[in-house]
Protein backbone atom coordinates (compact mmCIF):
# COMPACT_ATOMS: atom_id res chain seq x y z
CA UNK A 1 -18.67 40.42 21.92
CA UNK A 2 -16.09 39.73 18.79
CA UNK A 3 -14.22 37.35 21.01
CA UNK A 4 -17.46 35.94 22.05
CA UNK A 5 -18.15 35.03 18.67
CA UNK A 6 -15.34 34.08 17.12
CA UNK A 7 -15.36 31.60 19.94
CA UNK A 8 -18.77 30.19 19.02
CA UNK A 9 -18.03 30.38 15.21
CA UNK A 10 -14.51 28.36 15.92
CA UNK A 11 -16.36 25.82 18.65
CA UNK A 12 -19.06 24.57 15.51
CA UNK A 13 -16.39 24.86 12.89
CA UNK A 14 -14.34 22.46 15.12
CA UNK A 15 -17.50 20.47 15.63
CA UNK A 16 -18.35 20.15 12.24
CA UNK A 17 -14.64 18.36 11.49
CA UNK A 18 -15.26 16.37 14.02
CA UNK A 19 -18.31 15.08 12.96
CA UNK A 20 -16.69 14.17 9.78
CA UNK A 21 -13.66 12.46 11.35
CA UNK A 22 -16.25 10.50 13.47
CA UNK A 23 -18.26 9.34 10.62
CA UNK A 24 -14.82 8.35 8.49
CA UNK A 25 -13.38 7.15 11.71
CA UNK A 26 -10.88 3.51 10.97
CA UNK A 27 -11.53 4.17 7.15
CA UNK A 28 -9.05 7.32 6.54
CA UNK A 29 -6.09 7.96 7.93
CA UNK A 30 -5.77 11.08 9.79
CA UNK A 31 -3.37 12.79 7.72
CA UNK A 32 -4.79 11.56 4.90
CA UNK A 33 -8.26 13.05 6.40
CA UNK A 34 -7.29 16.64 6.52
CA UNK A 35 -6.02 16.34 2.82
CA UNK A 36 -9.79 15.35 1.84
CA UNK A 37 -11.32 18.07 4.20
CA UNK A 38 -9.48 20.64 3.37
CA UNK A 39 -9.72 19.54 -0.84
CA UNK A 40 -13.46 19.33 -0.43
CA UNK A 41 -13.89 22.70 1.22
CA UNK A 42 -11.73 24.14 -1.32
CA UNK A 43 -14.21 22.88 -3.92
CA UNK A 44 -17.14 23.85 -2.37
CA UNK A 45 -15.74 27.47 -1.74
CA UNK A 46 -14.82 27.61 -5.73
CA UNK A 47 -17.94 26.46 -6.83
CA UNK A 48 -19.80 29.60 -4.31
CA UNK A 49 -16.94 31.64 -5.20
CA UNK A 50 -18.08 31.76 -9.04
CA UNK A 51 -21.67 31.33 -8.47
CA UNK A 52 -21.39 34.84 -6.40
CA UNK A 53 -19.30 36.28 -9.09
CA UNK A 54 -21.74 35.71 -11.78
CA UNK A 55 -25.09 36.46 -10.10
CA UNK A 56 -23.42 39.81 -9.22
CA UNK A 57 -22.45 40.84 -12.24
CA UNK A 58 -26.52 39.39 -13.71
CA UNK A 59 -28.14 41.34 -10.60
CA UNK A 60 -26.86 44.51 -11.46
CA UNK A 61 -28.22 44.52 -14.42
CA UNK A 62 -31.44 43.93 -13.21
CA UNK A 63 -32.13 40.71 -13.40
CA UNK A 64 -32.14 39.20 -9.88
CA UNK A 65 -33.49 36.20 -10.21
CA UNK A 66 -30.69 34.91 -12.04
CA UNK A 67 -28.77 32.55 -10.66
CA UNK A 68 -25.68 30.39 -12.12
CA UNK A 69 -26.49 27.46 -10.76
CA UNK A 70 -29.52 26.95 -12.88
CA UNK A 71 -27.88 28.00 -16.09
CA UNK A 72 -27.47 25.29 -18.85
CA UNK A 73 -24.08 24.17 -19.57
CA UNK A 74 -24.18 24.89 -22.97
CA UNK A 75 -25.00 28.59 -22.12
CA UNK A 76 -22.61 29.05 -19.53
CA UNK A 77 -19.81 28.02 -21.08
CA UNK A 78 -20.46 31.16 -23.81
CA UNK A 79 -19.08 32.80 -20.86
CA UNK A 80 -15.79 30.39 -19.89
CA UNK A 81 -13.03 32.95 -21.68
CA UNK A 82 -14.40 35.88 -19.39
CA UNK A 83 -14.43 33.92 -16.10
CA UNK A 84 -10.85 31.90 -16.73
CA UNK A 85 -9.46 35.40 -17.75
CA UNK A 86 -11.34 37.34 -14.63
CA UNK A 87 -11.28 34.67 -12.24
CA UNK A 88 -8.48 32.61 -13.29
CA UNK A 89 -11.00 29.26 -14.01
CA UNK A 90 -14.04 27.69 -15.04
CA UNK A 91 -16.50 25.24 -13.48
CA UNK A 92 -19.56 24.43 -15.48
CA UNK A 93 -22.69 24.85 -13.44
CA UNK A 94 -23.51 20.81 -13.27
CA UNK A 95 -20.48 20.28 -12.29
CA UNK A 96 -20.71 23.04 -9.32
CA UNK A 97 -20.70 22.10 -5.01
CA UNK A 98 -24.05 22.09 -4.43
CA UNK A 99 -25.27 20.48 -7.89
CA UNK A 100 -23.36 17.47 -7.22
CA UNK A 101 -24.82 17.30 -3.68
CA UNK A 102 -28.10 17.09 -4.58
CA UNK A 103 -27.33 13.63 -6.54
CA UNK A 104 -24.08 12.28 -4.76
CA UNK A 105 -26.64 9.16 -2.80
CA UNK A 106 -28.07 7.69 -6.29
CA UNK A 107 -24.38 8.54 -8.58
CA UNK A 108 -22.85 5.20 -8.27
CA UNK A 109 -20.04 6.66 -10.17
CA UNK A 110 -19.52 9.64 -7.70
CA UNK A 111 -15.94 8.97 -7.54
CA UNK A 112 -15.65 9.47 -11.37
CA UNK A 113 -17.68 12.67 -11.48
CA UNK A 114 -15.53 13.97 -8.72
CA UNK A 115 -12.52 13.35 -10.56
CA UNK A 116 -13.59 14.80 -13.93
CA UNK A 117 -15.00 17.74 -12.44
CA UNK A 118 -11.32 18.48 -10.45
CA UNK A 119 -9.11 17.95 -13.50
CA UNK A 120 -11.89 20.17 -15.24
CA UNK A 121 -11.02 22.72 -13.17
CA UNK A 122 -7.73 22.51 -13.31
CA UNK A 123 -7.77 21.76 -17.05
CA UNK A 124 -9.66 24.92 -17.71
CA UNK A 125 -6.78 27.62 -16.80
CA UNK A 126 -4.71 25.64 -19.11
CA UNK A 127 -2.64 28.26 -21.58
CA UNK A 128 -3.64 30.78 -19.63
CA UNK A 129 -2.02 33.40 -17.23
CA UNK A 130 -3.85 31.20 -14.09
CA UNK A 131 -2.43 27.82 -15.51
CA UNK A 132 0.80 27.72 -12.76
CA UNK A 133 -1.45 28.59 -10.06
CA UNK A 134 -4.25 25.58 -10.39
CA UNK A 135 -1.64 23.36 -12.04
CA UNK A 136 -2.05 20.47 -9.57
CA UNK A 137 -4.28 21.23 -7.13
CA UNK A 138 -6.41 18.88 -6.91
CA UNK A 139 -3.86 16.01 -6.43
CA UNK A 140 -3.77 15.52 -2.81
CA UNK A 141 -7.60 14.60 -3.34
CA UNK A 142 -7.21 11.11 -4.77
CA UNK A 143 -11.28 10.34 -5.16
CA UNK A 144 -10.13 7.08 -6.40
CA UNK A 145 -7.52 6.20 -3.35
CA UNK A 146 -7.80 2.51 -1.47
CA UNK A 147 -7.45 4.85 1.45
CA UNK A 148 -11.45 5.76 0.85
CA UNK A 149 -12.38 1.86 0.54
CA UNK A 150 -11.22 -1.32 -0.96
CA UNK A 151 -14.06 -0.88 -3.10
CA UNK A 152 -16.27 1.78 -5.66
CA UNK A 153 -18.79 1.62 -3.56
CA UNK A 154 -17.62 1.55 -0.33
CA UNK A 155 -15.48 4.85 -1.86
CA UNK A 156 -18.47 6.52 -3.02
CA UNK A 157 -19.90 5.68 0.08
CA UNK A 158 -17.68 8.13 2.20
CA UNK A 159 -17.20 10.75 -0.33
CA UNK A 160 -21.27 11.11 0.16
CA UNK A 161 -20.23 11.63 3.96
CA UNK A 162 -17.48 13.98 3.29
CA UNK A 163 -19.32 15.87 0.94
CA UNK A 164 -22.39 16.16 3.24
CA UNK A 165 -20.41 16.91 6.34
CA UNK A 166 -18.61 20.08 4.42
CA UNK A 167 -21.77 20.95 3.62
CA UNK A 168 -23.33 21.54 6.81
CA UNK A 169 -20.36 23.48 7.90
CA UNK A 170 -21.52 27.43 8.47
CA UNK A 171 -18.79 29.08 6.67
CA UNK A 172 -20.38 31.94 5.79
CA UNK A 173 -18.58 34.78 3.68
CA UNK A 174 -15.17 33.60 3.63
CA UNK A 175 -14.15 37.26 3.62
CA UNK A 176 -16.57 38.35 6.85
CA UNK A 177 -16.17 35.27 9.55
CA UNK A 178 -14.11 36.45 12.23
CA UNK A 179 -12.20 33.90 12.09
CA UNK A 180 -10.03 32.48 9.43
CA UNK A 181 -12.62 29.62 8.95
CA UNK A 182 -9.79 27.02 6.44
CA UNK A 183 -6.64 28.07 8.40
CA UNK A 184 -8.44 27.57 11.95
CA UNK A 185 -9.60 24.15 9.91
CA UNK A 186 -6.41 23.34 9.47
CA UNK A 187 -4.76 24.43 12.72
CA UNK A 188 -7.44 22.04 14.42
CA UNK A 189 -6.59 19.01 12.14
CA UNK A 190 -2.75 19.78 12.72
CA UNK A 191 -4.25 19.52 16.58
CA UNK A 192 -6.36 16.27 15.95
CA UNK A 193 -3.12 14.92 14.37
CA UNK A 194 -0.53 16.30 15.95
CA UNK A 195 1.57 12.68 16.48
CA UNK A 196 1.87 12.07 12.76
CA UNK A 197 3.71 15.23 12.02
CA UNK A 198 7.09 13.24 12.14
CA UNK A 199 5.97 11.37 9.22
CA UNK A 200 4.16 14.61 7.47
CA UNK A 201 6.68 15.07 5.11
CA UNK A 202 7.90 17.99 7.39
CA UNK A 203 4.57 20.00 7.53
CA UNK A 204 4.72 22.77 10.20
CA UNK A 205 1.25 24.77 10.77
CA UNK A 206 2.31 28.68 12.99
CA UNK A 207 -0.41 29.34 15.20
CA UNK A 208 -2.72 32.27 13.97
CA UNK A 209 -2.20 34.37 17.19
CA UNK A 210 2.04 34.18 16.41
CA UNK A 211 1.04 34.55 12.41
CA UNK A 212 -0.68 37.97 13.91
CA UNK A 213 2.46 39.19 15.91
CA UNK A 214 5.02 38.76 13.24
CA UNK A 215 3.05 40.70 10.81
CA UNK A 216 2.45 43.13 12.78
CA UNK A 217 6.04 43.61 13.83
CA UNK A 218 6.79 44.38 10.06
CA UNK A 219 4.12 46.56 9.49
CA UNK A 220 4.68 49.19 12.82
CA UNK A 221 4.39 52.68 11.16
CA UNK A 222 3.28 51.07 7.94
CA UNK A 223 -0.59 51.04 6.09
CA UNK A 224 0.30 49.40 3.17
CA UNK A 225 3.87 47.37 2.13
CA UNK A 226 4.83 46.89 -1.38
CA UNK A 227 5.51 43.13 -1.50
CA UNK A 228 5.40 40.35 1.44
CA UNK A 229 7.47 36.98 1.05
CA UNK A 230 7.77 33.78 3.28
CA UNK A 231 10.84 31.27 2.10
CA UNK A 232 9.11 28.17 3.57
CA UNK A 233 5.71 29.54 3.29
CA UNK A 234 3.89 25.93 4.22
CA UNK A 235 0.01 26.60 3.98
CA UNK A 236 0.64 30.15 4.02
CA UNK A 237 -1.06 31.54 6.61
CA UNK A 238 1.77 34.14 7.69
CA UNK A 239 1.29 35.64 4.13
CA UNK A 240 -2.50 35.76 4.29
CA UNK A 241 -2.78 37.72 7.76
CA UNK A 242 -1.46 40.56 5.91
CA UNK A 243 -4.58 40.49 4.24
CA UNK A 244 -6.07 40.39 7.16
CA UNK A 245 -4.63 43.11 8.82
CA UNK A 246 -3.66 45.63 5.80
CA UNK A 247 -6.33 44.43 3.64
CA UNK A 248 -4.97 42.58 0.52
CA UNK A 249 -5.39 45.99 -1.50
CA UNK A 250 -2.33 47.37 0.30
CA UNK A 251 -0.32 44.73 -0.27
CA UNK A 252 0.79 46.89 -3.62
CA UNK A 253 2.43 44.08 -5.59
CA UNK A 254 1.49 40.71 -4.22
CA UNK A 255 2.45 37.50 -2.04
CA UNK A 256 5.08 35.61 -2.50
CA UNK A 257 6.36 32.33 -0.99
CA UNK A 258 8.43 28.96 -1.70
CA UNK A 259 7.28 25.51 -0.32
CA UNK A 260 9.42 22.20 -0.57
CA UNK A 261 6.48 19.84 0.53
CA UNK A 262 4.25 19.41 -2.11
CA UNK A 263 1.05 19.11 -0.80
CA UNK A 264 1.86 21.74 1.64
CA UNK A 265 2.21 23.65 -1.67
CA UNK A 266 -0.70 22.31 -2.68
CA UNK A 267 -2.77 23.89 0.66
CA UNK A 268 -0.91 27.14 -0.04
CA UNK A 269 -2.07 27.72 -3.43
CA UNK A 270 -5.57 26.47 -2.31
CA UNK A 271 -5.91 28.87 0.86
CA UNK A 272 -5.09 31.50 -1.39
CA UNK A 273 -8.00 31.23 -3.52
CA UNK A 274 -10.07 30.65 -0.39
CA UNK A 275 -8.95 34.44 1.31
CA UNK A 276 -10.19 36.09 -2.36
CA UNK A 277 -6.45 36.67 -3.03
CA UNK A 278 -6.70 36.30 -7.32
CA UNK A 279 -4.35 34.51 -9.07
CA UNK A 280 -2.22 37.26 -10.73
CA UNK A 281 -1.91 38.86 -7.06
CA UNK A 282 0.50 35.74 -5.68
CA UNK A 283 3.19 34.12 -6.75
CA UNK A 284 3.61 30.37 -4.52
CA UNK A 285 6.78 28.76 -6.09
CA UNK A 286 7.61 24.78 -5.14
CA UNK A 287 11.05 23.91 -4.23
CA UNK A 288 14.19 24.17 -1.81
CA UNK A 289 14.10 27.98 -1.04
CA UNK A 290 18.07 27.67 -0.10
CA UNK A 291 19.29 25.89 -2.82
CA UNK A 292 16.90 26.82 -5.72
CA UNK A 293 15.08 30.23 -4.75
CA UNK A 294 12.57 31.13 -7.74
CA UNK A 295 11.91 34.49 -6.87
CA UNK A 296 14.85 36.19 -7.99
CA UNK A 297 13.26 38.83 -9.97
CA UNK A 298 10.92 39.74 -7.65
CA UNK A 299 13.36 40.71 -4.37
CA UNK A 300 13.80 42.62 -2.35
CA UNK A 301 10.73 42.58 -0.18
CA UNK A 302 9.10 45.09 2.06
CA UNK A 303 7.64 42.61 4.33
CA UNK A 304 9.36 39.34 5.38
CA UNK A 305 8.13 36.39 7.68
CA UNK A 306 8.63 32.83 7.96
CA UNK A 307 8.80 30.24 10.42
CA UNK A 308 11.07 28.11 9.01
CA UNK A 309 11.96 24.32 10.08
CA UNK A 310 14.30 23.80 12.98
CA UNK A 311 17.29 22.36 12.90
CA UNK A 312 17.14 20.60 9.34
CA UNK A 313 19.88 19.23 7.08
CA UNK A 314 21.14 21.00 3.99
CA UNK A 315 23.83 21.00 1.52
CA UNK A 316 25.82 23.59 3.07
CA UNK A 317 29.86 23.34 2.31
CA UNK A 318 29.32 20.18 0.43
CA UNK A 319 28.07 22.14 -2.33
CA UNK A 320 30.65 24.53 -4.21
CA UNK A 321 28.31 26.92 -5.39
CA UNK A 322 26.81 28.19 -2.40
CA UNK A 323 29.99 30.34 -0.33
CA UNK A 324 29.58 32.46 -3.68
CA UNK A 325 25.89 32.70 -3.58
CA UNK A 326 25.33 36.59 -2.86
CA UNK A 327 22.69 35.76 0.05
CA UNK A 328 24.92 34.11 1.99
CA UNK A 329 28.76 35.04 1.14
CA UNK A 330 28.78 38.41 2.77
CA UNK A 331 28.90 36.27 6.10
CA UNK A 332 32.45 34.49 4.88
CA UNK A 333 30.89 31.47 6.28
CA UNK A 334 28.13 28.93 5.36
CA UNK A 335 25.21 27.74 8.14
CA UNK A 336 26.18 23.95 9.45
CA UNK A 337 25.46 21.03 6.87
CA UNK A 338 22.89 19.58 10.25
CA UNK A 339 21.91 23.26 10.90
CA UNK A 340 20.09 25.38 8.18
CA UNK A 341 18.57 28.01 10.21
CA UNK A 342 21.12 30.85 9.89
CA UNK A 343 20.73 30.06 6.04
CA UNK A 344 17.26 30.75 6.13
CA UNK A 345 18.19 34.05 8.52
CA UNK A 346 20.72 34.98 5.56
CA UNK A 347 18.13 34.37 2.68
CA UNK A 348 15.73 36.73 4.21
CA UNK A 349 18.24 39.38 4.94
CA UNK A 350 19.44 38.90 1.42
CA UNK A 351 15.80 39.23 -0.08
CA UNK A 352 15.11 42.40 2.68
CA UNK A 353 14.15 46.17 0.80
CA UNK A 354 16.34 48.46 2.95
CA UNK A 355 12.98 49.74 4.18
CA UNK A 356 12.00 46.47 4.82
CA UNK A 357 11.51 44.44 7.98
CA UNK A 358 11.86 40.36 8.66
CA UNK A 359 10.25 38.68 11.55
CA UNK A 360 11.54 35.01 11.74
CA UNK A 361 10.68 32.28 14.22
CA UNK A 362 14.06 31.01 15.46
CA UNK A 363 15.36 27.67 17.16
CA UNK A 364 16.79 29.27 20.41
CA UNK A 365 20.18 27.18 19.77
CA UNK A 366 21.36 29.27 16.57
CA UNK A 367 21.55 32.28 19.51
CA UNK A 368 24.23 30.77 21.26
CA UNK A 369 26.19 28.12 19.52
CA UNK A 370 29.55 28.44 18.32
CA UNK A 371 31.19 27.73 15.44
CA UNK A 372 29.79 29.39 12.15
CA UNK A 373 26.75 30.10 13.83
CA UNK A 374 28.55 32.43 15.76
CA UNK A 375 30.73 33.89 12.63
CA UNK A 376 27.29 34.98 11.36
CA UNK A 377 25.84 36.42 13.94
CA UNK A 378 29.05 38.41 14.05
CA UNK A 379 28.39 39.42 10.48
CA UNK A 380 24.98 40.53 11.23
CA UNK A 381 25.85 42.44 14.45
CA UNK A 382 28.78 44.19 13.13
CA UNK A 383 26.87 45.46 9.84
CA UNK A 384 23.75 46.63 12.54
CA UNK A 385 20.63 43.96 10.89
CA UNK A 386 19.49 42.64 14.33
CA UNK A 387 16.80 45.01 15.53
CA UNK A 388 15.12 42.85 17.95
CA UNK A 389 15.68 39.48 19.25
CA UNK A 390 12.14 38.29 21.47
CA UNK A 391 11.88 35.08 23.60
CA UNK A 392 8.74 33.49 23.15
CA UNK A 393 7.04 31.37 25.42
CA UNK A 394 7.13 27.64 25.27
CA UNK A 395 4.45 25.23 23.95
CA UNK A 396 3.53 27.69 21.57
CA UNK A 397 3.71 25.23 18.88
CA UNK A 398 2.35 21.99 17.61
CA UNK A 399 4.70 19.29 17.79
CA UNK A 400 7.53 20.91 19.89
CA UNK A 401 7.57 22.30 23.33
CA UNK A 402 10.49 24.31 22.72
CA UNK A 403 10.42 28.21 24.32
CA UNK A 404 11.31 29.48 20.54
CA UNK A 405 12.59 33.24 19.74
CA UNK A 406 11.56 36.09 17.31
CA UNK A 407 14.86 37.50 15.32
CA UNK A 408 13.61 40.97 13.57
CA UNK A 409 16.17 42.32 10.98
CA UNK A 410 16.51 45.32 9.40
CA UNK A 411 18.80 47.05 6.84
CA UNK A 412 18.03 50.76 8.26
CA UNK A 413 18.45 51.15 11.99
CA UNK A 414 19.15 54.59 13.37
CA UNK A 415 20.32 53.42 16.08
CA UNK A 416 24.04 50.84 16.92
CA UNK A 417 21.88 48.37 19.75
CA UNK A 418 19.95 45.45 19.47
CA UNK A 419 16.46 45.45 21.61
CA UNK A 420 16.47 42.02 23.84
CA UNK A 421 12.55 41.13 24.92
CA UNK A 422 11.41 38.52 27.38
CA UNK A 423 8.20 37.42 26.43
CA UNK A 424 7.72 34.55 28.14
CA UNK A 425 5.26 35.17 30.27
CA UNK A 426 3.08 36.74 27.69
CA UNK A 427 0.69 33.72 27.30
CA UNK A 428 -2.45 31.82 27.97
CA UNK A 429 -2.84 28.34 29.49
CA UNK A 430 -4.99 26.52 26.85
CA UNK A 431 -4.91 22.43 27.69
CA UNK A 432 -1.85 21.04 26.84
CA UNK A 433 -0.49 24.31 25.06
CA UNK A 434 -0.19 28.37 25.55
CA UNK A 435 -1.43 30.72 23.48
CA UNK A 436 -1.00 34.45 22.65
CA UNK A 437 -4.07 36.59 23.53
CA UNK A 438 -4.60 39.53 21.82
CA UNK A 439 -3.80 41.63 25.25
CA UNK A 440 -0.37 39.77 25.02
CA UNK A 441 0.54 40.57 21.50
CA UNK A 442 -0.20 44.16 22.45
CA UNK A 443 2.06 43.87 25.17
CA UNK A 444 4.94 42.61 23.13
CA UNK A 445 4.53 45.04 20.42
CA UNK A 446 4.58 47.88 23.13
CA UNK A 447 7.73 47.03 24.39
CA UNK A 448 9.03 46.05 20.51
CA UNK A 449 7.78 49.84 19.66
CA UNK A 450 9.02 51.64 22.99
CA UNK A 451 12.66 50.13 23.05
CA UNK A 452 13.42 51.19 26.37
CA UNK A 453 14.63 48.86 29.19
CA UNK A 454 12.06 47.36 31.42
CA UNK A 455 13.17 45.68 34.30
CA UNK A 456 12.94 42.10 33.11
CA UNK A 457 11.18 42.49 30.78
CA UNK A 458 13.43 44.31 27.96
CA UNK A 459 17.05 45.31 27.66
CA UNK A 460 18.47 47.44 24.54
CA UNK A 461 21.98 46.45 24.50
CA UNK A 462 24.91 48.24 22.66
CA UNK A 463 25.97 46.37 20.34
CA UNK A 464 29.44 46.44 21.45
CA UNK A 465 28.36 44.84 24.37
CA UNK A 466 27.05 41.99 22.59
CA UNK A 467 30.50 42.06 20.81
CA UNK A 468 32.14 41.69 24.30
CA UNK A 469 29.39 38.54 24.83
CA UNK A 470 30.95 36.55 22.07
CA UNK A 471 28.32 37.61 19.43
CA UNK A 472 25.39 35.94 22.38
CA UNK A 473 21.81 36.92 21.41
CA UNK A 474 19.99 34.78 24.04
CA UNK A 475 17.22 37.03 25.71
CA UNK A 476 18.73 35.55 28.83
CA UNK A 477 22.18 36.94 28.81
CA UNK A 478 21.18 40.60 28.78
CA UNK A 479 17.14 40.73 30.62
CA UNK A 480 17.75 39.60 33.59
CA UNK A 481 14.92 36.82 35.30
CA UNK A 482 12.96 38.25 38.29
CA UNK A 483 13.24 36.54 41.56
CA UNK A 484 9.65 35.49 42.43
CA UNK A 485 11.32 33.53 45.62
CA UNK A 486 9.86 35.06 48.85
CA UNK A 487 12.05 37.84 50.32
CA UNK A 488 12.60 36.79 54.12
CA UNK A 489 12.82 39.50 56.67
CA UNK A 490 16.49 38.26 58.43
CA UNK A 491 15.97 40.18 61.68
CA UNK A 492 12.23 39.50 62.30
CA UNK A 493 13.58 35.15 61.52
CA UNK A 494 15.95 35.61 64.08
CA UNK A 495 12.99 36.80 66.38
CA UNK A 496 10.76 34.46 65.37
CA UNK A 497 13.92 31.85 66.02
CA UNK A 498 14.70 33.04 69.58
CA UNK A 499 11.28 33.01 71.03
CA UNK A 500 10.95 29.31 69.23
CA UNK A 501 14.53 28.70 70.82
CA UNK A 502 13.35 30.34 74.38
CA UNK A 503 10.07 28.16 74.37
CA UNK A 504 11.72 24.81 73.26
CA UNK A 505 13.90 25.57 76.89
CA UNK A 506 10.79 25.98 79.04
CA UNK A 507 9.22 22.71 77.35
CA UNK A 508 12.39 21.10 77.74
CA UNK A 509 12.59 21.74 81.71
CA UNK A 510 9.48 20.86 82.06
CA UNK A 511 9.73 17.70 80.04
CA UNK A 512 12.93 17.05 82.58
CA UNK A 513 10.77 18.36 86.04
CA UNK A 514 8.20 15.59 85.12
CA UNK A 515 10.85 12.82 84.13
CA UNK A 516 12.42 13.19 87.77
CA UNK A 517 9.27 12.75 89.51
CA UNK A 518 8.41 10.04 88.31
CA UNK A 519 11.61 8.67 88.86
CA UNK A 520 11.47 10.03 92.63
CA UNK A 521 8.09 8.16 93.07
């Protein structure tokens, strides 16, 4: 029945989107479209966010027929030094979601109001403790952008259409849906826009079934961690499935993350606020995690995932600095300048408690290649980090097809072997892509927990054998694939091959009988 309705509660959340996208269809471009959906929900979920707050806090006292909404300005902003220091901002109640609705058709100026009423937001936290965590958030929403219409009104004009179409999505309690109503919103618009990810800005979206396994990898034997972290934390919905699964209360001292893209930064701040996570329980920094990490003083971690980009360019041995940076000179050797993954692997092992674990999504190549690739996996196999090292099916992903890999580190292993999973038949057919059930995710974990070998399935592996591989973590080299070709019984063929042979000689005299009769006659 939960699957049932998260089904049905995804299916109209998916339908609402693309109701919207249908009525801003040729006007906005796609990319550009998710920025405003997203933004707008975000703004109606703030608005309900401090609405509830208040009426809460007026009900219990007795009076419940109170209701923020209706308050004067002038009274409720007697009360804006409580909320900004309780809820980290302020939104006056003319200025809230569903008070703007109510006149966005006759306010020929909508696209002004809009605009005061985000930088009053944002304004409000200002000298505060909140003020770096609403600093900016609002600027991917451009009310005033060509992009909406060459003109005010033709502007105003769609922003009454995006306003009324997040509206009549059901969203509920944010905190009750079954589903993770903005991160499945945004894993559908990554979907509806999948081809203009190459020109993103690098924007990656991990699908919430993977988001599910790694945490749960790093939290086997675990109710509550102390601190979680992602290095490239992009909308950070690895980070917020912890408060899914552990509940954000045992997540002891907060989330942490670093994003280089901007408005990816932007979404992570935003989907924070959405999953009730308050602004002195996360810390989202913006910037290059490998060159310029900002969360020095806050390592190590308890709880480490990320899903860093493939493959991309960095600095590497062209800057001085970095063979002496402490997370990655242990190693002796720097990731590849056109490679950056094993930097990212190095960061997180850096930034790891020794009770800690880190579940990373890998580019399969870092497993095998040589060079310094293969100095560091040396390193990390001859100091014992590598618990775990899980093939993933392909198509997992939006935007590549690539059969990816799991690497699982840890700084306190009991045992000198690494555990080698193939996963890759643990998946659903879904259209174009697979996807992780929940029956699959159980099944890896099970054979993540059980570390024993399984005949193709799992191998643990001495690490000394892996030594004698050349330092090779491919899943391949060590679980071997099952044959699914169809085993032929040899003797009963060469039956089957003598009676064919025995019968093609009877049909071949008689072929020859009837040839010479009719030659005779």
């Amino acid at each position: 029945m939960a699957d049932m309705r998260k089904e049905q509660e995804r299916a109209e959340l998916h339908r609402s989107i693309w109701n919207i996208a249908n009525d801003l269809r040729g006007s906005v471009d796609g990319w550009d479209f998710k920025q405003y959906v997203l933004g707008i929900m975000f703004y109606r979920y703030m608005s309900e966010y401090i609405t509830n707050y208040v009426n809460a806090i007026q009900h219990e006292t007795g009076d419940t027929s109170f209701n923020y909404a209706e308050l004067p300005d002038e009274v409720s902003v007697t009360q804006k030094d409580f909320l900004v220091k309780n809820k980290g901002f302020f939104i006056k109640p003319s200025e809230l979601f569903w008070n703007i609705l109510k006149n966005a058709d006759a306010d020929d100026n909508l696209n002004v109001t809009l605009d005061t009423i985000f930088k009053n937001i944002e304004s409000s936290a200002i000298g505060t403790d909140s003020e770096p965590d609403f600093r900016g958030l609002f600027d991917d929403l451009d009310v005033n952008s060509n992009k909406l219409g060459a003109t005010v009104a033709e502007r105003n004009k769609r922003l009454v259409k995006l306003l009324n179409g997040i509206a009549d999505m059901k969203l509920g309690n944010y905190k009750d849906n079954t589903i993770d109503a903005f991160g499945d919103a945004y894993e559908f618009l990554m979907g509806m826009y999948a081809s203009n990810a190459g020109k993103s800005g690098g924007e990656y979206y991990t699908p919430q079934e993977v988001s599910e396994l790694l945490t749960k990898i790093t939290l086997v034997g675990k109710t509550e961690v102390n601190k979680v972290y992602d290095p490239a934390c992009g909308s950070g919905s690895l980070l917020l499935k912890f408060a899914k699964i552990l509940g954000k209360e045992n997540v002891r001292n907060g989330f942490f993350g670093q994003e280089i893209n901007i408005s990816t930064y932007n979404l992570c701040r935003i989907n924070m606020f959405l999953h009730d996570i308050e602004f002195d329980r996360f810390d989202i920094a913006h910037g290059d995690t490998l060159i310029s990490p900002q969360h020095w003083d806050n390592e190590p971690f308890e709880a480490i995932v990320s899903n860093p980009p493939y493959s991309i360019k960095w600095e590497g041995d062209d800057n001085g600095t970095l063979i002496n940076d402490p997370r990655f000179s242990p190693a002796g050797v720097l990731a590849p300048k056109s490679k950056a993954d094993m930097a990212f692997i190095m960061h997180s092992l850096s930034w790891l408690a020794s009770n800690g674990t880190a579940a990373i999504v890998c580019f399969p190549g870092i497993m095998y290649r040589g060079g310094a690739e293969q100095k560091i996996r040396k390193y990390l196999i001859e100091n014992n980090f590598v618990d775990c090292v899980i093939q993933l099916p392909d198509n997992l992903f939006y935007g590549t097809s690539i059969a990816t890999c799991i690497m699982v580190l840890k700084k306190n292993k009991t045992d000198n072997s690494t555990l080698f999973i193939d996963a890759t038949k643990q998946c659903q057919k879904v259209t174009n892509n697979n996807k992780l059930t929940e029956k699959n995710i159980d099944n890896i974990l099970k054979y993540f927990t059980d570390r024993v070998d399984i005949d193709y399935v799992s191998k643990l592996v001495p690490n000394s054998e892996i030594a004698e591989q050349e330092y090779n973590l491919s899943v391949g080299t060590y679980v071997e694939q099952e044959d699914t070709r169809e085993v032929i019984d040899i003797v009963e063929l060469n039956k089957e091959i003598a009676r064919i042979v025995e019968r093609e000689n009877i049909l071949r005299a008689e072929i020859d009988k009837i040839i010479s009769e009719i030659e005779v006659a």
